[in-house]
PDB file of N, CA and C in Angstrom:
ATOM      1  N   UNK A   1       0.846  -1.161   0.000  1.00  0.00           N
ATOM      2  CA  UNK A   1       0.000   0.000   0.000  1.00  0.00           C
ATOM      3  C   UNK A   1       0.897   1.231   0.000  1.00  0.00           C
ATOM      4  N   UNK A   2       0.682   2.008  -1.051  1.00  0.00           N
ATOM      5  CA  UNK A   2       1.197   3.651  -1.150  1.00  0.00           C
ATOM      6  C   UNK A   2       0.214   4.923  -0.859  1.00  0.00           C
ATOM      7  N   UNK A   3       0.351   5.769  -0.125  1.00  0.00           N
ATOM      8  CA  UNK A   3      -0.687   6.806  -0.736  1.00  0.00           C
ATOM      9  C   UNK A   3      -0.073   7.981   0.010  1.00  0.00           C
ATOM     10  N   UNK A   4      -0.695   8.660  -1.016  1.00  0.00           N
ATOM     11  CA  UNK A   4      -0.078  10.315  -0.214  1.00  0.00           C
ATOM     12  C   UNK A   4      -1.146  11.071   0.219  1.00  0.00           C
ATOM     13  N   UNK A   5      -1.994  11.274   1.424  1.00  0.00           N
ATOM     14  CA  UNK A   5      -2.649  11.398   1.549  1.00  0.00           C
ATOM     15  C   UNK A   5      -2.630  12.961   1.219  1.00  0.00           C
ATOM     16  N   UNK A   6      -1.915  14.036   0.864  1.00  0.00           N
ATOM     17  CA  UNK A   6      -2.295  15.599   0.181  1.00  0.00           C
ATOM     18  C   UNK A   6      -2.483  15.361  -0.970  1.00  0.00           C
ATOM     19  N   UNK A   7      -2.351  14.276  -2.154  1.00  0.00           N
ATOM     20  CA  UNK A   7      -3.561  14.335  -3.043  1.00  0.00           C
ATOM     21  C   UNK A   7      -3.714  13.322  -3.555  1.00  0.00           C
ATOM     22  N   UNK A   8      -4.072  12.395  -3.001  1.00  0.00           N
ATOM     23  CA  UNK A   8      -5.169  11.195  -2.811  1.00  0.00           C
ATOM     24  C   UNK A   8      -6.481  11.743  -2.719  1.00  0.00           C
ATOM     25  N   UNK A   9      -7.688  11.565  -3.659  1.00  0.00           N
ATOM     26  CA  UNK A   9      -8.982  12.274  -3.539  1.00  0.00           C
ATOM     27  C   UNK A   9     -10.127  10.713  -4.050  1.00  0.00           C
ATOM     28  N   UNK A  10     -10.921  10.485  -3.531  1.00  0.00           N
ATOM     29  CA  UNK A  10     -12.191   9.867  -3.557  1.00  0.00           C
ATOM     30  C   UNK A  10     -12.733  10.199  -5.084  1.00  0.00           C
ATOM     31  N   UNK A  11     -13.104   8.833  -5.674  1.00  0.00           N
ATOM     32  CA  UNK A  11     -14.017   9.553  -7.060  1.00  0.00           C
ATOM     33  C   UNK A  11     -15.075   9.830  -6.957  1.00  0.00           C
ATOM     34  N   UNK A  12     -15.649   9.310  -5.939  1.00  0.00           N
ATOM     35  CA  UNK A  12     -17.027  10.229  -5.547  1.00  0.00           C
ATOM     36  C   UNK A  12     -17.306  10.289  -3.879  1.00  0.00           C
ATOM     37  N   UNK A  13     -18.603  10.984  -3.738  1.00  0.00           N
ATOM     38  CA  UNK A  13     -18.748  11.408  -2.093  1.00  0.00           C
ATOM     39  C   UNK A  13     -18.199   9.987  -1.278  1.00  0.00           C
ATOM     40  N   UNK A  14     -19.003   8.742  -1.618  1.00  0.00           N
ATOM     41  CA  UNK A  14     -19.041   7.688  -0.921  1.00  0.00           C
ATOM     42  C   UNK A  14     -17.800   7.435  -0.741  1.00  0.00           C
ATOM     43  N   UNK A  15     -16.526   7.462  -1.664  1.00  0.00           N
ATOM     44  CA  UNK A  15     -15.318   6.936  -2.197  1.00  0.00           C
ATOM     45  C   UNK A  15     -14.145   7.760  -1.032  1.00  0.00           C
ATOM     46  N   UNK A  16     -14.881   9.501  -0.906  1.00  0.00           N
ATOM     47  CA  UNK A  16     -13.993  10.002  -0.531  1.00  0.00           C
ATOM     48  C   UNK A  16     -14.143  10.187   1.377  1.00  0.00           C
ATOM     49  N   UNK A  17     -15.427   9.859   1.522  1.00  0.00           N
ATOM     50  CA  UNK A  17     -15.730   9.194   2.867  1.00  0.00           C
ATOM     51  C   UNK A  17     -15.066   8.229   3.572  1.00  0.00           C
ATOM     52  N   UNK A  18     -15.157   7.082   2.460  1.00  0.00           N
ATOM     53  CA  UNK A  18     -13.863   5.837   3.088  1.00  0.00           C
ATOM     54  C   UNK A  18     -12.995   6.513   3.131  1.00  0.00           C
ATOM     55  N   UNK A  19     -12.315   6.528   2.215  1.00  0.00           N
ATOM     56  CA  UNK A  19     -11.295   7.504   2.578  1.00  0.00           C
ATOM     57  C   UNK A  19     -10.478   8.355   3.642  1.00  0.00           C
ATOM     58  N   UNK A  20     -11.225   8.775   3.907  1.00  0.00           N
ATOM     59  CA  UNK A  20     -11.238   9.761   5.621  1.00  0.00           C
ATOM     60  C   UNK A  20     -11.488   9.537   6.566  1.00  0.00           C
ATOM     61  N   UNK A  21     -12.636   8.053   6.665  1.00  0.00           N
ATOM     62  CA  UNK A  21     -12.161   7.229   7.543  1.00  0.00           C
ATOM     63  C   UNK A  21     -11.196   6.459   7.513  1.00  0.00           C
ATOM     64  N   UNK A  22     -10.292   5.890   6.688  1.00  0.00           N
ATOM     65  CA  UNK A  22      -8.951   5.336   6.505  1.00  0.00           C
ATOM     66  C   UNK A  22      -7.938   6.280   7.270  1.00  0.00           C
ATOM     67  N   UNK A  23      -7.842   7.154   6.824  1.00  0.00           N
ATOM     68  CA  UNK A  23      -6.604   8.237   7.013  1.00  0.00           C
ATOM     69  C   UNK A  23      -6.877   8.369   8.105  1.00  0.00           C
ATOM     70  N   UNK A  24      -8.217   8.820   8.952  1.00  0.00           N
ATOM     71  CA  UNK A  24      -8.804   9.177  10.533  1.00  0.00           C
ATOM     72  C   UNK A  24      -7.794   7.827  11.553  1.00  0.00           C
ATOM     73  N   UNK A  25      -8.218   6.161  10.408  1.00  0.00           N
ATOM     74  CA  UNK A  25      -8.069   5.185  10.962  1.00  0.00           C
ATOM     75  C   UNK A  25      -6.789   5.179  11.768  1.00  0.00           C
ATOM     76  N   UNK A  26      -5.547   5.706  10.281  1.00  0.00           N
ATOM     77  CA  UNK A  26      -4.605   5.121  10.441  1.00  0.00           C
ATOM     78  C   UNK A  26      -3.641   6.305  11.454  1.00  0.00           C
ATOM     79  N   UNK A  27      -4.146   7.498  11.099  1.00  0.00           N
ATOM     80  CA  UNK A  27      -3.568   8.193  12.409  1.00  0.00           C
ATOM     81  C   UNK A  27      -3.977   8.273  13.676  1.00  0.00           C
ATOM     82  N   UNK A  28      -5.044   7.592  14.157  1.00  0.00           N
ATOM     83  CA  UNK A  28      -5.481   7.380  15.565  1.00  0.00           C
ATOM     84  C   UNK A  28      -4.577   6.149  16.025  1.00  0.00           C
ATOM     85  N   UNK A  29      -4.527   5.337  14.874  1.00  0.00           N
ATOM     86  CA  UNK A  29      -3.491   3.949  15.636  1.00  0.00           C
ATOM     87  C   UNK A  29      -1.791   4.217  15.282  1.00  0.00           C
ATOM     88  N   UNK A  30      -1.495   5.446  14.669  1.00  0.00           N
ATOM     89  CA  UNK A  30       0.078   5.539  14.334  1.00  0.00           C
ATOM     90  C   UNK A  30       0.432   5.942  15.566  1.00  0.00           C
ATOM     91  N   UNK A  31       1.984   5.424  15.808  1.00  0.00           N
ATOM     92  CA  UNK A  31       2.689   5.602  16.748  1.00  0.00           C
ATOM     93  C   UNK A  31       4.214   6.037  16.141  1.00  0.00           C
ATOM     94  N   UNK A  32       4.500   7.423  16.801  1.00  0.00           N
ATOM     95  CA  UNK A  32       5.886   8.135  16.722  1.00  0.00           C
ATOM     96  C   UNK A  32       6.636   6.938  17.191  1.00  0.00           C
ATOM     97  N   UNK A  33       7.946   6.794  16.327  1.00  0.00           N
ATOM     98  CA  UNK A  33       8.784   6.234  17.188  1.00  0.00           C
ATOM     99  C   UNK A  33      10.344   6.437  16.772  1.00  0.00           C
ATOM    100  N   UNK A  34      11.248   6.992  17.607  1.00  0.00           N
ATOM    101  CA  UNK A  34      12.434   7.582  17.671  1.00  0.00           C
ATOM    102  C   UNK A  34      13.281   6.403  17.540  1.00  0.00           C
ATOM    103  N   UNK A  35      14.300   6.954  16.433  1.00  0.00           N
ATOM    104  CA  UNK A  35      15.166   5.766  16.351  1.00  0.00           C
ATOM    105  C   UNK A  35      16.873   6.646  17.178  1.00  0.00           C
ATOM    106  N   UNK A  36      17.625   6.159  17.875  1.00  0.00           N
ATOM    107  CA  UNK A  36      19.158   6.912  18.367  1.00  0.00           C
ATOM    108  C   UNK A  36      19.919   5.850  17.745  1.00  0.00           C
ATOM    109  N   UNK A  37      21.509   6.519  17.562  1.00  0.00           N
ATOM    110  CA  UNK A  37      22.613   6.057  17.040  1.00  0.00           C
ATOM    111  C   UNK A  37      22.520   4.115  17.532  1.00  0.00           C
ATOM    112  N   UNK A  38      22.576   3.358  16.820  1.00  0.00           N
ATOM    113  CA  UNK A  38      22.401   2.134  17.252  1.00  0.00           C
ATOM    114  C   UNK A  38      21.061   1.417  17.379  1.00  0.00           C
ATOM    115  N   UNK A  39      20.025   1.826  17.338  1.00  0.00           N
ATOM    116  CA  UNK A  39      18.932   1.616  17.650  1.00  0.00           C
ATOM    117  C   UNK A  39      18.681   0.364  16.223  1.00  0.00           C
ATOM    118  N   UNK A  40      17.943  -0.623  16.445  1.00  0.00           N
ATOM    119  CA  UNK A  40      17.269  -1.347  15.302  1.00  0.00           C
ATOM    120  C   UNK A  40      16.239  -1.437  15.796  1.00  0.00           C
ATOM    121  N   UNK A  41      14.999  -1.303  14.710  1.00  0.00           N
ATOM    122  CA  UNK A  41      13.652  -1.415  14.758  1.00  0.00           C
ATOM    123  C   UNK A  41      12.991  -2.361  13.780  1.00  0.00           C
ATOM    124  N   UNK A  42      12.571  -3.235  13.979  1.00  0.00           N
ATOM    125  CA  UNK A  42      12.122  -4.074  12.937  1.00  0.00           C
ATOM    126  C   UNK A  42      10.500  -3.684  12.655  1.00  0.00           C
ATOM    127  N   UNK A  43       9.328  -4.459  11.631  1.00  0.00           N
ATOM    128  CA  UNK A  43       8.362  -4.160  11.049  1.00  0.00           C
ATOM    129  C   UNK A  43       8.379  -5.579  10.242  1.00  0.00           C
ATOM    130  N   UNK A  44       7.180  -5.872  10.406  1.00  0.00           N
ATOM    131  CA  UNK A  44       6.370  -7.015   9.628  1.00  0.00           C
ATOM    132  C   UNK A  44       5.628  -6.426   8.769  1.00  0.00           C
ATOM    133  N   UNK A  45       6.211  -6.434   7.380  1.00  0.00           N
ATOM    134  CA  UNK A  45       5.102  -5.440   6.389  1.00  0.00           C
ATOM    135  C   UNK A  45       3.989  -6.159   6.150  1.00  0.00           C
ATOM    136  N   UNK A  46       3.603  -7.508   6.730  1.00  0.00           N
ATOM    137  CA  UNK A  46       2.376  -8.398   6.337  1.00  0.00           C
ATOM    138  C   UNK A  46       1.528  -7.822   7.444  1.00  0.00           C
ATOM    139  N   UNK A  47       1.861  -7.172   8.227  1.00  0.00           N
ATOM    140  CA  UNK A  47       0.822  -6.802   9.161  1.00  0.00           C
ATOM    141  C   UNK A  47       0.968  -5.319  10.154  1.00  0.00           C
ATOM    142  N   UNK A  48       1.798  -4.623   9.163  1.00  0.00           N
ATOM    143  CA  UNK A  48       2.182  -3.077   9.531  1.00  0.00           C
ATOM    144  C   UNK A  48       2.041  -2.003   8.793  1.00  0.00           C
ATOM    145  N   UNK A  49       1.574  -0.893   8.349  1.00  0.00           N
ATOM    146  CA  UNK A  49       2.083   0.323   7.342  1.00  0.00           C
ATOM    147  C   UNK A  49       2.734   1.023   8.549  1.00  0.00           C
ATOM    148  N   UNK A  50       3.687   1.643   7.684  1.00  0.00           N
ATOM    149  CA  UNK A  50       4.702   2.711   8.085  1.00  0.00           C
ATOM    150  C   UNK A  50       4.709   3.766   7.141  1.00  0.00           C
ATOM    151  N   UNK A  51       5.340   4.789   7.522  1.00  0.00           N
ATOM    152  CA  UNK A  51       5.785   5.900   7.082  1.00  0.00           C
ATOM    153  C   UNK A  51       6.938   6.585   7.300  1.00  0.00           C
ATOM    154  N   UNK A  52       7.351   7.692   7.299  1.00  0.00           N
ATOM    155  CA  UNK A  52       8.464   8.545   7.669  1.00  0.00           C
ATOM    156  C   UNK A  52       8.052  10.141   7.440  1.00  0.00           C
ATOM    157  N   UNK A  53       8.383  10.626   8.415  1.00  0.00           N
ATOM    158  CA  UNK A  53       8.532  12.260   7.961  1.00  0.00           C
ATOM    159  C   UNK A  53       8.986  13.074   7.328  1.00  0.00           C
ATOM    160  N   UNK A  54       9.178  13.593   5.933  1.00  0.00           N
ATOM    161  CA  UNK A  54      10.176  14.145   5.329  1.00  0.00           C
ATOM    162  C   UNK A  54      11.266  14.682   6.065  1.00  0.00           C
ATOM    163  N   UNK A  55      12.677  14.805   5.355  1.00  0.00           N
ATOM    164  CA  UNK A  55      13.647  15.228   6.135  1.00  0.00           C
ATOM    165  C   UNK A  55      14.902  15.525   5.440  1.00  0.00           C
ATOM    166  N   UNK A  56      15.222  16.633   5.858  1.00  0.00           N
ATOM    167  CA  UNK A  56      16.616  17.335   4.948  1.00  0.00           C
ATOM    168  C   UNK A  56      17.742  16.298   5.078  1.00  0.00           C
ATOM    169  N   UNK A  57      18.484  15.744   4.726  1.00  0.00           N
ATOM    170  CA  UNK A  57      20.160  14.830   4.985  1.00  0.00           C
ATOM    171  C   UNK A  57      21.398  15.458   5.268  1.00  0.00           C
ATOM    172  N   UNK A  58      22.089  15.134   6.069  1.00  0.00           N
ATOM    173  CA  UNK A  58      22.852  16.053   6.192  1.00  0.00           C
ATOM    174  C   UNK A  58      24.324  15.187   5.499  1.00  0.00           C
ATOM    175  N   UNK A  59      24.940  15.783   5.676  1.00  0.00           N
ATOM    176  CA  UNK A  59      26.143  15.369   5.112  1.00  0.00           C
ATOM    177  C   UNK A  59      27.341  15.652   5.566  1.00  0.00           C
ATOM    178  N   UNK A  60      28.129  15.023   5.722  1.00  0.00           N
ATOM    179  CA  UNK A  60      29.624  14.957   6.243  1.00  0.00           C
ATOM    180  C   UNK A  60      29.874  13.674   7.094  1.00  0.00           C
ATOM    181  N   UNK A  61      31.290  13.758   8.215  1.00  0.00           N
ATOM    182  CA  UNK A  61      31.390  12.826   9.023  1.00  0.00           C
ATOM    183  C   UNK A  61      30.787  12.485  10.188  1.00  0.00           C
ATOM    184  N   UNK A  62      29.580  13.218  10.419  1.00  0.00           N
ATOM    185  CA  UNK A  62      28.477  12.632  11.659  1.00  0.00           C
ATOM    186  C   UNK A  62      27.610  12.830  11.397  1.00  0.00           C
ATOM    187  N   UNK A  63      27.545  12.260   9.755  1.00  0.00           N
ATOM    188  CA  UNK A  63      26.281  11.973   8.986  1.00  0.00           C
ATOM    189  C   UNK A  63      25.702  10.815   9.736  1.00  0.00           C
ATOM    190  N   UNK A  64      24.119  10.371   9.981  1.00  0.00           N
ATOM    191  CA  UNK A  64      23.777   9.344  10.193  1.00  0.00           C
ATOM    192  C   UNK A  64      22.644   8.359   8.991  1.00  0.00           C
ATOM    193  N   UNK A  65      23.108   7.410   8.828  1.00  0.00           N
ATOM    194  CA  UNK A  65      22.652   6.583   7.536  1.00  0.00           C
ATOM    195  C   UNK A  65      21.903   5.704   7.987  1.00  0.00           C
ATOM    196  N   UNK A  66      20.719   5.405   7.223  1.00  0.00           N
ATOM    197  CA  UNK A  66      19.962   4.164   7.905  1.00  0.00           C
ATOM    198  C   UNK A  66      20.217   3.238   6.736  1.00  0.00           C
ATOM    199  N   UNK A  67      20.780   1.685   7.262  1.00  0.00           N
ATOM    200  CA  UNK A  67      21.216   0.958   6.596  1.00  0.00           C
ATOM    201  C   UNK A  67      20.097  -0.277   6.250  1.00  0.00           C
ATOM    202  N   UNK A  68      19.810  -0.805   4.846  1.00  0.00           N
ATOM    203  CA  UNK A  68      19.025  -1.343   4.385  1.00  0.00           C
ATOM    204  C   UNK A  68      19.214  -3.041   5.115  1.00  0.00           C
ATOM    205  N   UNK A  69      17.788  -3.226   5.666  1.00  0.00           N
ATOM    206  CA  UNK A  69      18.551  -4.931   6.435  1.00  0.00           C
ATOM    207  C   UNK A  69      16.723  -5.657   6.073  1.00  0.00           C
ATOM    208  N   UNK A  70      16.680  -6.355   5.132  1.00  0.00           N
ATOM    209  CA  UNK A  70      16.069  -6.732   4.473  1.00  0.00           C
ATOM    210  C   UNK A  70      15.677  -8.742   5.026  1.00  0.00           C
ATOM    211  N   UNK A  71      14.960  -8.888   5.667  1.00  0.00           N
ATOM    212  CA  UNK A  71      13.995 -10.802   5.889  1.00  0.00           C
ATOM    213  C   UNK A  71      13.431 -10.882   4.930  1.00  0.00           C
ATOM    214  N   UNK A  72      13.477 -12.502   4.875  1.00  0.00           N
ATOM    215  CA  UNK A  72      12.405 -13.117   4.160  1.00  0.00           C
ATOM    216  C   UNK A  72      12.195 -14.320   4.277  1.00  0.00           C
ATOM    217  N   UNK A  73      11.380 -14.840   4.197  1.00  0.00           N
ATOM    218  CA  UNK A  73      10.594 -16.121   4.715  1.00  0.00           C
ATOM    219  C   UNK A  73      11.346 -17.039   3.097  1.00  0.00           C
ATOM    220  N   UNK A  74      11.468 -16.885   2.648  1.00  0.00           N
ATOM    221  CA  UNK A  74      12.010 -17.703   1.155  1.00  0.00           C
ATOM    222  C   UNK A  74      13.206 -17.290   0.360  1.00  0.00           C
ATOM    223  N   UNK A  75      14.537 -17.597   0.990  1.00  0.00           N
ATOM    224  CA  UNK A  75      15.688 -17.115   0.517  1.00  0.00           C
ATOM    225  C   UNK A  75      16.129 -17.333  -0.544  1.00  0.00           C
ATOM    226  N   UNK A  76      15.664 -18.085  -1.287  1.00  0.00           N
ATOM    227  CA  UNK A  76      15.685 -18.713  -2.675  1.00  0.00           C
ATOM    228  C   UNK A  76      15.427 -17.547  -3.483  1.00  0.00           C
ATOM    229  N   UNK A  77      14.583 -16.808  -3.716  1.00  0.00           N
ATOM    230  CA  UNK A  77      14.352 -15.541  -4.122  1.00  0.00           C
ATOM    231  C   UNK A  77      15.270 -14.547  -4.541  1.00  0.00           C
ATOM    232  N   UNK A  78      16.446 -14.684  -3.401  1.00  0.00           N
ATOM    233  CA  UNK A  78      17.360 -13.902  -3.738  1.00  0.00           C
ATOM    234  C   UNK A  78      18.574 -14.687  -4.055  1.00  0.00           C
ATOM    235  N   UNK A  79      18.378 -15.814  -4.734  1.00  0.00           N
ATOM    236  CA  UNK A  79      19.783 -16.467  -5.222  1.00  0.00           C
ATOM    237  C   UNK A  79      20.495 -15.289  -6.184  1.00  0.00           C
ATOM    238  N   UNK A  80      19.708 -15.338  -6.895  1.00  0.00           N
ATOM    239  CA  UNK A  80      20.996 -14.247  -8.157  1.00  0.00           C
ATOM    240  C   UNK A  80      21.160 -13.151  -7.716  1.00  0.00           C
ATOM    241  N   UNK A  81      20.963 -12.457  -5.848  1.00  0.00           N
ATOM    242  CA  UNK A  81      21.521 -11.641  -5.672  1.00  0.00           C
ATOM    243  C   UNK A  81      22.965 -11.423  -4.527  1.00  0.00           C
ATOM    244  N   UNK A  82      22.904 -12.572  -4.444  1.00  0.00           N
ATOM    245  CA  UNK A  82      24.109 -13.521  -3.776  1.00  0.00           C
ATOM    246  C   UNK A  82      25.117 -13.821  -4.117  1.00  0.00           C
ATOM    247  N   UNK A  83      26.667 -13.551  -3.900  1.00  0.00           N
ATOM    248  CA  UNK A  83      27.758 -14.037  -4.317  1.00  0.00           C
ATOM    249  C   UNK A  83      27.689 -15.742  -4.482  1.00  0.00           C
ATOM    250  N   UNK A  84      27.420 -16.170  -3.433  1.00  0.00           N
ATOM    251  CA  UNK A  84      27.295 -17.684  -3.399  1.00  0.00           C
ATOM    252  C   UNK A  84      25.837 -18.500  -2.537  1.00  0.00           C
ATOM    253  N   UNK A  85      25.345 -18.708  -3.480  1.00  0.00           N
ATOM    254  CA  UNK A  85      24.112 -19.305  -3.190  1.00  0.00           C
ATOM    255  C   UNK A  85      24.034 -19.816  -1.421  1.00  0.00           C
ATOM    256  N   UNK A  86      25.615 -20.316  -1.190  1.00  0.00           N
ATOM    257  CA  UNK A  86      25.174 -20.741   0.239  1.00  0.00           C
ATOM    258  C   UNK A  86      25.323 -19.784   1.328  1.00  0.00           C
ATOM    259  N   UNK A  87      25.747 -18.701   1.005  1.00  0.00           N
ATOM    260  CA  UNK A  87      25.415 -17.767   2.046  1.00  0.00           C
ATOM    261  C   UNK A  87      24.281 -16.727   2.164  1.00  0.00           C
ATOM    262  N   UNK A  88      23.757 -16.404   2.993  1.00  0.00           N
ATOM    263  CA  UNK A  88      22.393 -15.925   2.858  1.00  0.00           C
ATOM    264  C   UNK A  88      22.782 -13.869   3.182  1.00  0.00           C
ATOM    265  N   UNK A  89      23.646 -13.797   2.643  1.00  0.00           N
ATOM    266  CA  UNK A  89      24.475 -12.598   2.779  1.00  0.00           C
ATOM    267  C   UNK A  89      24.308 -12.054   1.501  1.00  0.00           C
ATOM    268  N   UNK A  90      23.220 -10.871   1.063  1.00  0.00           N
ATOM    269  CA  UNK A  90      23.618 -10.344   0.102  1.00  0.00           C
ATOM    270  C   UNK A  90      24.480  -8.707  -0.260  1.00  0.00           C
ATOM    271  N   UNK A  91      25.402  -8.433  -0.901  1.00  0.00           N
ATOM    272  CA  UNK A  91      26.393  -7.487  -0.407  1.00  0.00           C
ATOM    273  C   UNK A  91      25.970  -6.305  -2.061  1.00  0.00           C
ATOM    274  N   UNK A  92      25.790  -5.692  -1.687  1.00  0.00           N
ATOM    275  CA  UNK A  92      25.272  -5.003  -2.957  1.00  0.00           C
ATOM    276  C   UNK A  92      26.156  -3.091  -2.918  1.00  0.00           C
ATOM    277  N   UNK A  93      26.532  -2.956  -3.983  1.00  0.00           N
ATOM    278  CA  UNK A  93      27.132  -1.507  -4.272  1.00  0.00           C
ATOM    279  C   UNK A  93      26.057  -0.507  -4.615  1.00  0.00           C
ATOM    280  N   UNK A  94      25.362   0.040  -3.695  1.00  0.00           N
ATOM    281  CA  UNK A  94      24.209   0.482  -3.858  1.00  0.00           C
ATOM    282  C   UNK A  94      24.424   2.184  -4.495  1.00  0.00           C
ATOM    283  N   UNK A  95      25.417   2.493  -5.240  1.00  0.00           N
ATOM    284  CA  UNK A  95      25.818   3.234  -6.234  1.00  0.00           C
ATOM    285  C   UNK A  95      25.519   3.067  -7.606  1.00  0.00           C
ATOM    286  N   UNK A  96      25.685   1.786  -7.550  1.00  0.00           N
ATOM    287  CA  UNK A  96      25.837   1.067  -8.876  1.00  0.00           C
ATOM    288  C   UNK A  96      24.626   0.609  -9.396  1.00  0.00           C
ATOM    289  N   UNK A  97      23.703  -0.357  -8.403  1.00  0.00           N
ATOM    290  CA  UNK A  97      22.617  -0.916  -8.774  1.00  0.00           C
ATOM    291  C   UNK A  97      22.099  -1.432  -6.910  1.00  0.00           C
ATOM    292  N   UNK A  98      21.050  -0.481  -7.091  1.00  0.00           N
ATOM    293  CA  UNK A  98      19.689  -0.735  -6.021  1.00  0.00           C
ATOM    294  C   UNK A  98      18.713  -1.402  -6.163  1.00  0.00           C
ATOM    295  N   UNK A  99      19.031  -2.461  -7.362  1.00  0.00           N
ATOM    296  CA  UNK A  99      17.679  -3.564  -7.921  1.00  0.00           C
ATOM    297  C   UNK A  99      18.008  -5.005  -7.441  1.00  0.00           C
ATOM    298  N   UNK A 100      19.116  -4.858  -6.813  1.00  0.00           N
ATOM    299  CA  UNK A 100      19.842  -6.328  -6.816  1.00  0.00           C
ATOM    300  C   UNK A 100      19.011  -7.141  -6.110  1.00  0.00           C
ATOM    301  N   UNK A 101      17.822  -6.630  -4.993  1.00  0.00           N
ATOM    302  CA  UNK A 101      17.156  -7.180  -4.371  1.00  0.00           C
ATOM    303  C   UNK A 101      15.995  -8.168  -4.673  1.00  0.00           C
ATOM    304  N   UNK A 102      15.630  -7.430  -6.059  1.00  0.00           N
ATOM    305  CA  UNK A 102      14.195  -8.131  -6.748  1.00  0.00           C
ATOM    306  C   UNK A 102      12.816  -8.112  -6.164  1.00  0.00           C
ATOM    307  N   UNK A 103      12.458  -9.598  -6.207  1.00  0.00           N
ATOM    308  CA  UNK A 103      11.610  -9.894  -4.962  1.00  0.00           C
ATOM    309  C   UNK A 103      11.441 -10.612  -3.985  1.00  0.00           C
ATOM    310  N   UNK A 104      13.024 -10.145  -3.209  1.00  0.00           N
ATOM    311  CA  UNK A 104      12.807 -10.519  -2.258  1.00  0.00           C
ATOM    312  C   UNK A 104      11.306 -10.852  -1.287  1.00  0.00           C
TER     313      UNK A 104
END
């Protein structure tokens, strides 16, 4: 699920009703949650939406990066993105190519 809710619009009254109860839904049950230097937070996307707040990046040496750490219930999936099929380690130059993942 994607949506942006500033212009996401209903095609008609009924349409744009759900709607606003969705969005009502999903910000009465969202929860802020602060990540600090070290922190890991995991998410079950089979049974979570998330978001993020827009946010400027900063840059230099106490830049902080959130690093991509990717499960999956069927590792097979990502054979061809694997140096060697038997390690379940995939190492990717994410300069180069950010597709290496597939579907996972």
């Amino acid at each position: 699920m994607r949506i942006n809710v500033n212009n996401t619009h209903g095609v008609d009254r009924s349409a744009q009703y759900a709607l606003d109860d969705f969005i009502l839904a999903m910000n009465t049950a969202s929860e802020r949650v602060v990540l600090e230097k070290g922190d890991f937070f995991y998410l079950d996307n089979l049974y979570t939406a998330h978001a993020r707040d827009a946010y400027s990046p900063h840059w230099g040496p106490n830049a902080r990066w959130l690093s991509r750490f990717i499960l999956t219930k069927d590792i097979r999936k990502s054979a061809l993105a694997r140096k060697d099929w038997r390690s379940p380690v995939i190492e990717n130059d994410y300069d180069q190519n950010d597709s290496a993942f597939g579907s996972c």
